[in-house]
N, C-alpha and C. Protein backbone atom coordinates (compact mmCIF):
# COMPACT_ATOMS: atom_id res chain seq x y z
N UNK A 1 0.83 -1.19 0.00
CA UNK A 1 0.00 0.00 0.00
C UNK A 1 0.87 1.25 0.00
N UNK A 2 1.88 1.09 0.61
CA UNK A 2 2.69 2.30 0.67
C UNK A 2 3.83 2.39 -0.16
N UNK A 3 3.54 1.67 -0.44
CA UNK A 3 4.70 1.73 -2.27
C UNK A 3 3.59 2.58 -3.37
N UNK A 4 2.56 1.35 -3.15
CA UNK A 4 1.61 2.57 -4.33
C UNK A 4 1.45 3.78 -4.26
N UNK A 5 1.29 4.15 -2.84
CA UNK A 5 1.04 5.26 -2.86
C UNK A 5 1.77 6.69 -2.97
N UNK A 6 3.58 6.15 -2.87
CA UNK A 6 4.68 6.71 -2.82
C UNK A 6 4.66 6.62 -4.41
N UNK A 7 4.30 5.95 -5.25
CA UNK A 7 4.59 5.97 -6.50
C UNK A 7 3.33 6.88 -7.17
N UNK A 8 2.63 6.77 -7.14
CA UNK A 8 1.02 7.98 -7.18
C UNK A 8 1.43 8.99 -6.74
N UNK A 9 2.40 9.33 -6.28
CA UNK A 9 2.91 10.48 -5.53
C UNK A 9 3.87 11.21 -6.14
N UNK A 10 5.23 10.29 -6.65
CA UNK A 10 6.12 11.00 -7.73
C UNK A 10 5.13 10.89 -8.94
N UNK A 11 4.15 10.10 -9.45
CA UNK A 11 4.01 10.34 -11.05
C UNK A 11 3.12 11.47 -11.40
N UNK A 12 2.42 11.54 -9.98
CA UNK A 12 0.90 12.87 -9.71
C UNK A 12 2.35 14.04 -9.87
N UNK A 13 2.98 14.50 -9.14
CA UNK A 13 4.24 15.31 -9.24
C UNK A 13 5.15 16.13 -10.68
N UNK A 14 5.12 15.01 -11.54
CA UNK A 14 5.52 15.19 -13.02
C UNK A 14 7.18 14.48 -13.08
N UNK A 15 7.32 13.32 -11.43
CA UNK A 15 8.50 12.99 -11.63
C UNK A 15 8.88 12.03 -12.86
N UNK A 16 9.73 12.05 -13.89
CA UNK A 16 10.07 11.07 -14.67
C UNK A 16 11.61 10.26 -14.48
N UNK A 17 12.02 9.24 -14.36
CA UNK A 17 13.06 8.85 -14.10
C UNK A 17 13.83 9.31 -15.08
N UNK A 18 15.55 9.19 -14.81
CA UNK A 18 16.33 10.03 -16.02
C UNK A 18 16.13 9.05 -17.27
N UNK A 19 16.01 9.79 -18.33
CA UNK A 19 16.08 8.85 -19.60
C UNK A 19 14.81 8.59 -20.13
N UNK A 20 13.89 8.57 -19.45
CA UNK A 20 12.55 7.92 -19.87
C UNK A 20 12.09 9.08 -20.99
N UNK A 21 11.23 8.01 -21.41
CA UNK A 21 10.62 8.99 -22.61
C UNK A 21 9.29 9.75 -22.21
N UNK A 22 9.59 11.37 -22.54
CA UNK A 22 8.61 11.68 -21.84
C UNK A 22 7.97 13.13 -23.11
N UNK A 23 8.49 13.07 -24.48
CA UNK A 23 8.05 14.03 -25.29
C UNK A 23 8.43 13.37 -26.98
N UNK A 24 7.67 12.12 -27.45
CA UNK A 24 7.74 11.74 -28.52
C UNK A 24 7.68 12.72 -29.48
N UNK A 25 6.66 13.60 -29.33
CA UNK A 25 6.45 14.53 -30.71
C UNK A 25 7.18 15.11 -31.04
N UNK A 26 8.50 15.86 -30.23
CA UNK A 26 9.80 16.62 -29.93
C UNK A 26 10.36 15.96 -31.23
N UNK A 27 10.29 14.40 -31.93
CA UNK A 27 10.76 13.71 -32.59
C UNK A 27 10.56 14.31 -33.99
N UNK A 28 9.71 14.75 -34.35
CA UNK A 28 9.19 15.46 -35.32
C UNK A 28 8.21 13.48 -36.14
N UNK A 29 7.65 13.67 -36.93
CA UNK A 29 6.78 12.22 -37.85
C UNK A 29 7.77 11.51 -38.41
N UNK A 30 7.20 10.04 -38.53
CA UNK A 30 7.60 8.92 -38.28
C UNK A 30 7.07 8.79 -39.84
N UNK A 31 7.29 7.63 -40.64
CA UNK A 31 7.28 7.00 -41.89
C UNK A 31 7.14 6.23 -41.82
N UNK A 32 5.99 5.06 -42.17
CA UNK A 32 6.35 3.43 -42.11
C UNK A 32 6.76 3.09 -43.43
N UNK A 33 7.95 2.80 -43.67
CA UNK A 33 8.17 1.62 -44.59
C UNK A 33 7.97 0.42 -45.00
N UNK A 34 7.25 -0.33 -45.23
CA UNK A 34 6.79 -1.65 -45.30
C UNK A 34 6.13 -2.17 -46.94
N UNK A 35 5.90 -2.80 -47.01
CA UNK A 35 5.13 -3.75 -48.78
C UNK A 35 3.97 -3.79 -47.84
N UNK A 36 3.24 -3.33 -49.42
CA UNK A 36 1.46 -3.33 -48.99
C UNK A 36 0.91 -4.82 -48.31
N UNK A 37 1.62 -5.71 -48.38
CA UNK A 37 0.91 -6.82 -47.69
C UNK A 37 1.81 -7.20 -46.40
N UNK A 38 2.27 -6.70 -45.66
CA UNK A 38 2.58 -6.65 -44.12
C UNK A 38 1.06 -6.65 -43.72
N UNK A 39 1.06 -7.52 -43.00
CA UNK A 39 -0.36 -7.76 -41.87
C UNK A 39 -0.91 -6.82 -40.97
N UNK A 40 0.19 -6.38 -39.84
CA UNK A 40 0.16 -5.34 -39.31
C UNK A 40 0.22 -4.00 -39.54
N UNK A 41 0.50 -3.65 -40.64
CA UNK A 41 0.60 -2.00 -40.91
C UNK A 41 -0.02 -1.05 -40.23
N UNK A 42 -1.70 -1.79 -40.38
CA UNK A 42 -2.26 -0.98 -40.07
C UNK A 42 -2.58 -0.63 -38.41
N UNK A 43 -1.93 -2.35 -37.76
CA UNK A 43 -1.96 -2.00 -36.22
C UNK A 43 -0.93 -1.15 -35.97
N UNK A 44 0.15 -1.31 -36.41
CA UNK A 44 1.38 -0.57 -36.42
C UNK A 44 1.40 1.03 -36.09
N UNK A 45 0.29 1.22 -37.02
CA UNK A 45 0.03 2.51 -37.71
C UNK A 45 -0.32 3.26 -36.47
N UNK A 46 -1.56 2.43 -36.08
CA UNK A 46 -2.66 3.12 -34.73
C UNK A 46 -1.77 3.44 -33.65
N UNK A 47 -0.88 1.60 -33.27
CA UNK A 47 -0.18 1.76 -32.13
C UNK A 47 1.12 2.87 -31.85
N UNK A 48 1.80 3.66 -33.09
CA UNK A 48 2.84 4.40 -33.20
C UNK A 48 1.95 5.91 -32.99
N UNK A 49 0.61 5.98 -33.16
CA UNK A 49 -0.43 7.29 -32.87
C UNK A 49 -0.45 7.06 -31.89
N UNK A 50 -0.77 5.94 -31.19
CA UNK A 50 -1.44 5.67 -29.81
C UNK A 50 -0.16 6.01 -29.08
N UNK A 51 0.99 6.20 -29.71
CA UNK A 51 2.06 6.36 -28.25
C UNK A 51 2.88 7.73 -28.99
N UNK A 52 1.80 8.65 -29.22
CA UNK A 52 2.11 10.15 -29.74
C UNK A 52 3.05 10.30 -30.32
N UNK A 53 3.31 9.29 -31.57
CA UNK A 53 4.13 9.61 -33.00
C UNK A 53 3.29 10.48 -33.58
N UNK A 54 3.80 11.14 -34.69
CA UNK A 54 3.10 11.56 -36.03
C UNK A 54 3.48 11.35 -36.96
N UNK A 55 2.46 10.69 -37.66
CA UNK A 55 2.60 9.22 -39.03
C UNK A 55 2.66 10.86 -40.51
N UNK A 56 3.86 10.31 -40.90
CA UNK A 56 4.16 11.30 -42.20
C UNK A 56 3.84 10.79 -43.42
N UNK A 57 3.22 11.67 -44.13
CA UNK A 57 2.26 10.61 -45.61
C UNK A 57 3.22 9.90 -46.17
N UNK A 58 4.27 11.20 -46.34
CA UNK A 58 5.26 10.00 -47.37
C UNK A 58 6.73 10.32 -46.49
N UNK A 59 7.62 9.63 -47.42
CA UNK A 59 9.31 10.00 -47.02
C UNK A 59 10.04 10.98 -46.98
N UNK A 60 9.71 12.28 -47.35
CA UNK A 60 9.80 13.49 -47.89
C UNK A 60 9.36 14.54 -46.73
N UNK A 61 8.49 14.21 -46.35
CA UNK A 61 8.02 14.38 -45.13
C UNK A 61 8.47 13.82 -43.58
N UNK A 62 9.04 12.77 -43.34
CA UNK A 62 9.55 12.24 -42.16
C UNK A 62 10.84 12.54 -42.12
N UNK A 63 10.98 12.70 -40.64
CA UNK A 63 11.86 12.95 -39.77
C UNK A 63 12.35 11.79 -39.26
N UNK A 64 11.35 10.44 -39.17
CA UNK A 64 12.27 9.17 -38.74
C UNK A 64 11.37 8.00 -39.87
N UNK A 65 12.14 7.04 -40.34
CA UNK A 65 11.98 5.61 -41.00
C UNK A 65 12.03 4.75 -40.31
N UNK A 66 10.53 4.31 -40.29
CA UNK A 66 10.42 2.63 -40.01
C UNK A 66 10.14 1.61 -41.01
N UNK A 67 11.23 1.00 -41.60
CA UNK A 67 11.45 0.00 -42.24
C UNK A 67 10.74 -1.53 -41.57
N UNK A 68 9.78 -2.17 -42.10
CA UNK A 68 9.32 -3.12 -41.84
C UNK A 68 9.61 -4.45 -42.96
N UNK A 69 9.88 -5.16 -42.93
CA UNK A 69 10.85 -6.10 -43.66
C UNK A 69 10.40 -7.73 -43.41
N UNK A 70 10.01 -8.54 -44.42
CA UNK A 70 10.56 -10.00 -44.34
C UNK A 70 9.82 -11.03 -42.90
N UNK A 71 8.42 -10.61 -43.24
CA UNK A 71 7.72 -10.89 -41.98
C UNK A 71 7.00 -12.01 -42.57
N UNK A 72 7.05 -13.16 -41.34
CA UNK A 72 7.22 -14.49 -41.14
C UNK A 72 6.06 -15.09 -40.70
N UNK A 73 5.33 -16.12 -41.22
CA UNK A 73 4.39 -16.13 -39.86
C UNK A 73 4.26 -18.17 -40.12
N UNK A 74 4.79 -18.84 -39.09
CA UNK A 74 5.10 -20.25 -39.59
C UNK A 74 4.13 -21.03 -38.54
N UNK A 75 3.99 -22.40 -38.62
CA UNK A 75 3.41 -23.13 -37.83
C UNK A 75 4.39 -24.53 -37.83
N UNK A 76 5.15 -24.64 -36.76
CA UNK A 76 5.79 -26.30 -37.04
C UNK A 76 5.48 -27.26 -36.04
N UNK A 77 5.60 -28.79 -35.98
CA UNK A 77 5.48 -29.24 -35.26
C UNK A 77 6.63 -29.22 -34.10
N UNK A 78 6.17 -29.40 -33.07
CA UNK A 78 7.12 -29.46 -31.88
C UNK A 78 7.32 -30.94 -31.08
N UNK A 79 5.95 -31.60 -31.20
CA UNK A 79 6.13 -32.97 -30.96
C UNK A 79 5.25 -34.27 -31.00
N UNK A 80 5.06 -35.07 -31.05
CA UNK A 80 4.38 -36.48 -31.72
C UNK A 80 3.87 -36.95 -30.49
N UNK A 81 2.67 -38.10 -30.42
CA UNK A 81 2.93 -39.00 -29.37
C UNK A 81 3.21 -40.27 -30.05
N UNK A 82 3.28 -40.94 -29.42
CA UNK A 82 3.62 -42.35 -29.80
C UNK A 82 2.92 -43.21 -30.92
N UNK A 83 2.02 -42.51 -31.06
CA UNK A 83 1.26 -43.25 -32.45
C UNK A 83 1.56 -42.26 -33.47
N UNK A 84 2.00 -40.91 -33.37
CA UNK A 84 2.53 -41.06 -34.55
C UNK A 84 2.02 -39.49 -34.77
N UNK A 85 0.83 -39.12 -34.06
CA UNK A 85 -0.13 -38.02 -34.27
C UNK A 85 0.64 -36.42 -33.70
N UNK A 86 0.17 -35.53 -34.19
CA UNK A 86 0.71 -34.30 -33.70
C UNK A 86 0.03 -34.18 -32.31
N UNK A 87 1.38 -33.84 -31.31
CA UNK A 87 0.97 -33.37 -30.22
C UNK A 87 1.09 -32.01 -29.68
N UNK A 88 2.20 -31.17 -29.91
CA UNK A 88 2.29 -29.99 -29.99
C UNK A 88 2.33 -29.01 -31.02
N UNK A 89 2.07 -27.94 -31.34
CA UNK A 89 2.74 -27.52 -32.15
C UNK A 89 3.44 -25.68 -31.97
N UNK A 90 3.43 -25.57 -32.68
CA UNK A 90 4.51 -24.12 -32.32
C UNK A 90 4.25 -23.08 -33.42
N UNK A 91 3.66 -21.41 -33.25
CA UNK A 91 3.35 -20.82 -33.89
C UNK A 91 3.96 -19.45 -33.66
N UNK A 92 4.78 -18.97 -34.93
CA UNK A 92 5.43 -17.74 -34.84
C UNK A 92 5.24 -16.70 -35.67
N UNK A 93 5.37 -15.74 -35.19
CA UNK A 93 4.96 -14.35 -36.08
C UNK A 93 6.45 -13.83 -35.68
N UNK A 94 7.17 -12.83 -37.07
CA UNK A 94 8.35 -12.07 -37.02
C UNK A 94 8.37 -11.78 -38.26
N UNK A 95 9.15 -10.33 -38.41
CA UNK A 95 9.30 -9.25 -38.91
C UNK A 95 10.55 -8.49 -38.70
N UNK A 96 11.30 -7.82 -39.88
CA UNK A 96 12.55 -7.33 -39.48
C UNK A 96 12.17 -5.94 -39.33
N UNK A 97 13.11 -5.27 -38.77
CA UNK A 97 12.65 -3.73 -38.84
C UNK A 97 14.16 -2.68 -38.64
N UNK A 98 14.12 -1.44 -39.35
CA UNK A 98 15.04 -1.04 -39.48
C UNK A 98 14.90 0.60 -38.96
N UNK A 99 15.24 1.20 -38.22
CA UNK A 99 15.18 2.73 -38.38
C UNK A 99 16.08 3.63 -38.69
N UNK A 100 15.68 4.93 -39.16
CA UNK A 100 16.70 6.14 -39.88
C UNK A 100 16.20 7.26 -38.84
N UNK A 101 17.07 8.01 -38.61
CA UNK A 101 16.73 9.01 -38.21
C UNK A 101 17.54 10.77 -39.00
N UNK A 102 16.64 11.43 -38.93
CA UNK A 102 17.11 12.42 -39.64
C UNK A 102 18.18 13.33 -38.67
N UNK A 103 19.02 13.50 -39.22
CA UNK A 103 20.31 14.09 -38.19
C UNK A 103 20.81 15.63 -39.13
N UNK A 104 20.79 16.36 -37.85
CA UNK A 104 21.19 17.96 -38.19
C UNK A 104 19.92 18.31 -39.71
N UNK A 105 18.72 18.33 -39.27
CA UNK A 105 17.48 18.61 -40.42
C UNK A 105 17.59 17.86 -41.74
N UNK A 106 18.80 16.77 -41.77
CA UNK A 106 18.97 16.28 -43.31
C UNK A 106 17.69 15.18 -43.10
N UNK A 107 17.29 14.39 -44.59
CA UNK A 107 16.62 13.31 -44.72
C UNK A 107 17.06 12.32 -44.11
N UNK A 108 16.48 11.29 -43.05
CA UNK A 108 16.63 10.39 -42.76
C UNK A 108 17.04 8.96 -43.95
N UNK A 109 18.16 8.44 -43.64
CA UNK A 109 18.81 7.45 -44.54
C UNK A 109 19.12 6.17 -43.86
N UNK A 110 19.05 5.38 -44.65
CA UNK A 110 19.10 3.89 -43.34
C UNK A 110 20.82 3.54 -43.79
N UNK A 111 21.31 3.66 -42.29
CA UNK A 111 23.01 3.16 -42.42
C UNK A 111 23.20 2.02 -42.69
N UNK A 112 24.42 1.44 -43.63
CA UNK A 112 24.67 0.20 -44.07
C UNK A 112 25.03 -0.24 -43.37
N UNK A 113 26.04 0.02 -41.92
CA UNK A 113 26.53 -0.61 -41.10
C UNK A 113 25.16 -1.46 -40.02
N UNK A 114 24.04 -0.39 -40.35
CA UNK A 114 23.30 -1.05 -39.13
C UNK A 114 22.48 -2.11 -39.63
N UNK A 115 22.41 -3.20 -39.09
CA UNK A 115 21.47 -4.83 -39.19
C UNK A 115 20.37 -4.59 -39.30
N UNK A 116 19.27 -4.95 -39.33
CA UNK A 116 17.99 -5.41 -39.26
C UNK A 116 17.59 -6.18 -38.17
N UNK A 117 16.59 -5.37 -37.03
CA UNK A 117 16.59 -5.86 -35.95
C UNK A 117 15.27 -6.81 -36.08
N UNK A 118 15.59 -8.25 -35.76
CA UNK A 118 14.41 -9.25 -35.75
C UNK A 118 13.27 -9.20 -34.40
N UNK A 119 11.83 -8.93 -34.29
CA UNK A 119 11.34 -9.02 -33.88
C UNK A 119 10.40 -10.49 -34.07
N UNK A 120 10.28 -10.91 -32.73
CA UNK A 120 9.75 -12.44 -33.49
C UNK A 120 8.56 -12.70 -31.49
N UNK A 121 7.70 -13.06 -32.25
CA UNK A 121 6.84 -13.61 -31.40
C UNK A 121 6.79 -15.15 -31.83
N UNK A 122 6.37 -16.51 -29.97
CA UNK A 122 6.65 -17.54 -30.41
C UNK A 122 5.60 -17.85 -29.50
N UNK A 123 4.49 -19.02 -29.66
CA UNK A 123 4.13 -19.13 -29.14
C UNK A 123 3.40 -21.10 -29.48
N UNK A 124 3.15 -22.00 -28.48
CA UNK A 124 2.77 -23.26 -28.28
C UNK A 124 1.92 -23.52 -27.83
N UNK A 125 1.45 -24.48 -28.57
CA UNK A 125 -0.41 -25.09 -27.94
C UNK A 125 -0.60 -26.39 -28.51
N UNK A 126 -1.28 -27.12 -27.42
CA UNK A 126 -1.53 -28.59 -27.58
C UNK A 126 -2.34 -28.95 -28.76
N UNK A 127 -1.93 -29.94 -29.53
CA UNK A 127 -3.11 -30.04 -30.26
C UNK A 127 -3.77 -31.41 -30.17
N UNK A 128 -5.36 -31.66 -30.63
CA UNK A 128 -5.62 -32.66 -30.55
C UNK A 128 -6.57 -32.80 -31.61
N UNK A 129 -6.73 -33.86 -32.39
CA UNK A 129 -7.54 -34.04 -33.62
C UNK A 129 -8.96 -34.17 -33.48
N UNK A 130 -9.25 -34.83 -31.96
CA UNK A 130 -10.81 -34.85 -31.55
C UNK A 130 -11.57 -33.85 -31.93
N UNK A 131 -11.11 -32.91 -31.34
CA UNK A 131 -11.60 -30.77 -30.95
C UNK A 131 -10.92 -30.39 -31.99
N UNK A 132 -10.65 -30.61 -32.96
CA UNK A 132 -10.22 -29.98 -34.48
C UNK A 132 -10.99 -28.54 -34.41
N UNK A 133 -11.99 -28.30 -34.07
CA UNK A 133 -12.13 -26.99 -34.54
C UNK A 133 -11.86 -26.07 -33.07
N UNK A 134 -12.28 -26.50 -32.26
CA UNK A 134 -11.85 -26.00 -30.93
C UNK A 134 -10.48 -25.55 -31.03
N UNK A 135 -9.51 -26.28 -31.07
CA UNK A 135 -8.25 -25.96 -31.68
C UNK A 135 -8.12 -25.34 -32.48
N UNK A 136 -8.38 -25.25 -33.73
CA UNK A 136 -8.21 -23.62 -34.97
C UNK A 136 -8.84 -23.04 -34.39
N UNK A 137 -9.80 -22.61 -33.22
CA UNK A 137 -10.13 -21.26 -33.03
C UNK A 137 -9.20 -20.68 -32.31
N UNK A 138 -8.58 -21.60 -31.31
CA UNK A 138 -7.18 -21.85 -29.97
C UNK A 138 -6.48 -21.31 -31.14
N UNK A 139 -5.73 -21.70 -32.11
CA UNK A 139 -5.22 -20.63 -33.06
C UNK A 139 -4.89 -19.85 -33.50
N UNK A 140 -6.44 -19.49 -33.84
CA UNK A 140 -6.89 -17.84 -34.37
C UNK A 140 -6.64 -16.93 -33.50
N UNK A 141 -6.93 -17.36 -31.88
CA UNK A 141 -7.10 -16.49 -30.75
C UNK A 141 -5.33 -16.03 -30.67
N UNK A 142 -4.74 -17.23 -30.58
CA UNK A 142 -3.31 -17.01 -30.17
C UNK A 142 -2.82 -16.53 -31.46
N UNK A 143 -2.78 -16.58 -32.71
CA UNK A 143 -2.14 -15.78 -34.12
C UNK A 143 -2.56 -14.11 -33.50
N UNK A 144 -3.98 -13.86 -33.04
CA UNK A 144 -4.28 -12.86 -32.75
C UNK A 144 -3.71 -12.25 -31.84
N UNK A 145 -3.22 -12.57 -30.49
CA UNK A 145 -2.83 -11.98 -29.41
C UNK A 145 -1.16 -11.99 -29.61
N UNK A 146 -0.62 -12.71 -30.61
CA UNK A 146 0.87 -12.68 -30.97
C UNK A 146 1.14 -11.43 -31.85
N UNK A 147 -0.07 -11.26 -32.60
CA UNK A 147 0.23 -9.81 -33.67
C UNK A 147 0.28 -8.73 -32.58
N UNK A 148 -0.86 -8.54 -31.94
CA UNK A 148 -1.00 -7.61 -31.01
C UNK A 148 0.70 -7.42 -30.20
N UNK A 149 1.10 -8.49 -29.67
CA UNK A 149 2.31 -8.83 -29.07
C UNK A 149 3.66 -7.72 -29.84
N UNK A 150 3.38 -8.21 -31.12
CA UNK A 150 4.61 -8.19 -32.60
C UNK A 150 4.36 -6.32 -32.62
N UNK A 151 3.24 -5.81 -32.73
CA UNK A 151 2.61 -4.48 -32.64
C UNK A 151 3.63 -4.09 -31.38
N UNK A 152 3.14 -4.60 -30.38
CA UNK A 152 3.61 -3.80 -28.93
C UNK A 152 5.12 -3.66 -29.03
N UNK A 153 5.71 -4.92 -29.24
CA UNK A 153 7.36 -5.06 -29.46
C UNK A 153 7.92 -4.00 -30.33
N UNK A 154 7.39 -3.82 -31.21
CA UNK A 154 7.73 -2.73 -32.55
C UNK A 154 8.12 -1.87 -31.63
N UNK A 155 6.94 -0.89 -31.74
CA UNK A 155 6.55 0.09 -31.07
C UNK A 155 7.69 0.31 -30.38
N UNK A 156 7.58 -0.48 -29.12
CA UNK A 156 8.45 -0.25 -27.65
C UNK A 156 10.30 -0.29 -28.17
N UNK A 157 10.73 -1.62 -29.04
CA UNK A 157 12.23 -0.76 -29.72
C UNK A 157 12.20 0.37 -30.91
N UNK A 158 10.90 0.80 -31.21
CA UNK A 158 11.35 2.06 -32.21
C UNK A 158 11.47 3.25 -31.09
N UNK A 159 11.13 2.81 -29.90
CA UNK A 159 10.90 4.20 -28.58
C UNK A 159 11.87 4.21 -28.24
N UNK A 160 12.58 2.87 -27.79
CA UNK A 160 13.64 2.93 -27.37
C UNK A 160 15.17 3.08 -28.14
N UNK A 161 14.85 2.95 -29.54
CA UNK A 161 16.16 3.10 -30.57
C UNK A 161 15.94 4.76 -30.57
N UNK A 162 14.71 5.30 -30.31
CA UNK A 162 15.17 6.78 -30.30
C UNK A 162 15.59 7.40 -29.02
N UNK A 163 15.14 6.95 -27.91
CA UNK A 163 15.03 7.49 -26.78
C UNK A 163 15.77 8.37 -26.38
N UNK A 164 18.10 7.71 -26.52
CA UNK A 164 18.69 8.44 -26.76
C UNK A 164 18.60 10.16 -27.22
N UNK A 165 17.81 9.99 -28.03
CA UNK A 165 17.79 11.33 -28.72
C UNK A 165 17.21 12.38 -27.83
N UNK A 166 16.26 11.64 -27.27
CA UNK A 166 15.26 12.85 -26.47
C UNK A 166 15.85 13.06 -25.29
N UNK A 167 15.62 15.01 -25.19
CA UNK A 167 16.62 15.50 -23.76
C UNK A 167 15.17 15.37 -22.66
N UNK A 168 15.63 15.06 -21.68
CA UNK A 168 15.32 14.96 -20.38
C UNK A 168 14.73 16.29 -19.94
């Protein structure tokens, strides 16, 4: 109780720890880079508004590049039982992603030295042939809550590949 309330106390205050991000827009708009058939774009899109980016129509216009790249979405088996049947299996969503940032007012350019950072959601569920459809919905639910996942992950290293930038 008295932790919460010591913490309700610095955040009611306007305390921010050093470093934290506490003025995205300071950033000037963001760009998504991606091929029209990335899945997420459009969660992407909301979730980079939802955490007070500003989405720039085109490249010409942005101040930072998000490169979205080479996104994956697999199902393999993980393991058998003894007759032979699938018992587990294993479902992943990933996506590469790259950012530019525009330095001293020039156009943002993506450096050759820098990699392509893999974001990858992984996730496992029993399967059984009885409940066949029970299971593809078990699926659908979990493909669903892994994008959401893949969304949040983005997001949170494009905040933090800038964060640096932003003064305190």
């Amino acid at each position: 109780m008295g932790v919460c309330l010591a913490l309700s106390l610095l955040v009611g205050c306007g305390f921010h720890p050093r470093g934290s991000v506490t003025r995205l827009s300071d950033l000037g708009s963001i760009y998504i880079d991606s091929s029209r058939n990335l899945t997420i774009a459009d969660d992407i899109r909301e979730a980079l508004i939802d955490a007070a980016f500003t989405i720039a129509p085109n490249r010409d216009d942005a101040d930072i590049m998000l490169r979205l790249t080479g996104e994956e979405q697999k199902e393999r088996v993980v393991s058998v039982r003894s007759t032979g049947r699938i018992s587990e299996l294993e479902l992943s969503h990933a996506v590469n992603m790259l950012i530019a940032e525009s330095v001293d007012g020039n156009e943002p350019v993506y450096s050759e030295a820098q990699g392509l950072n893999r974001v990858e959601v992984i996730r496992e569920y029993t399967y059984d042939e009885t409940g066949v459809l029970g299971k593809e919905n078990e699926a659908r639910i979990l493909r669903s809550e892994m994008e959401s996942e893949l969304v949040r992950q983005i997001v949170l290293r494009t905040i933090a590949s800038l964060a640096p930038s932003i003064s305190s």
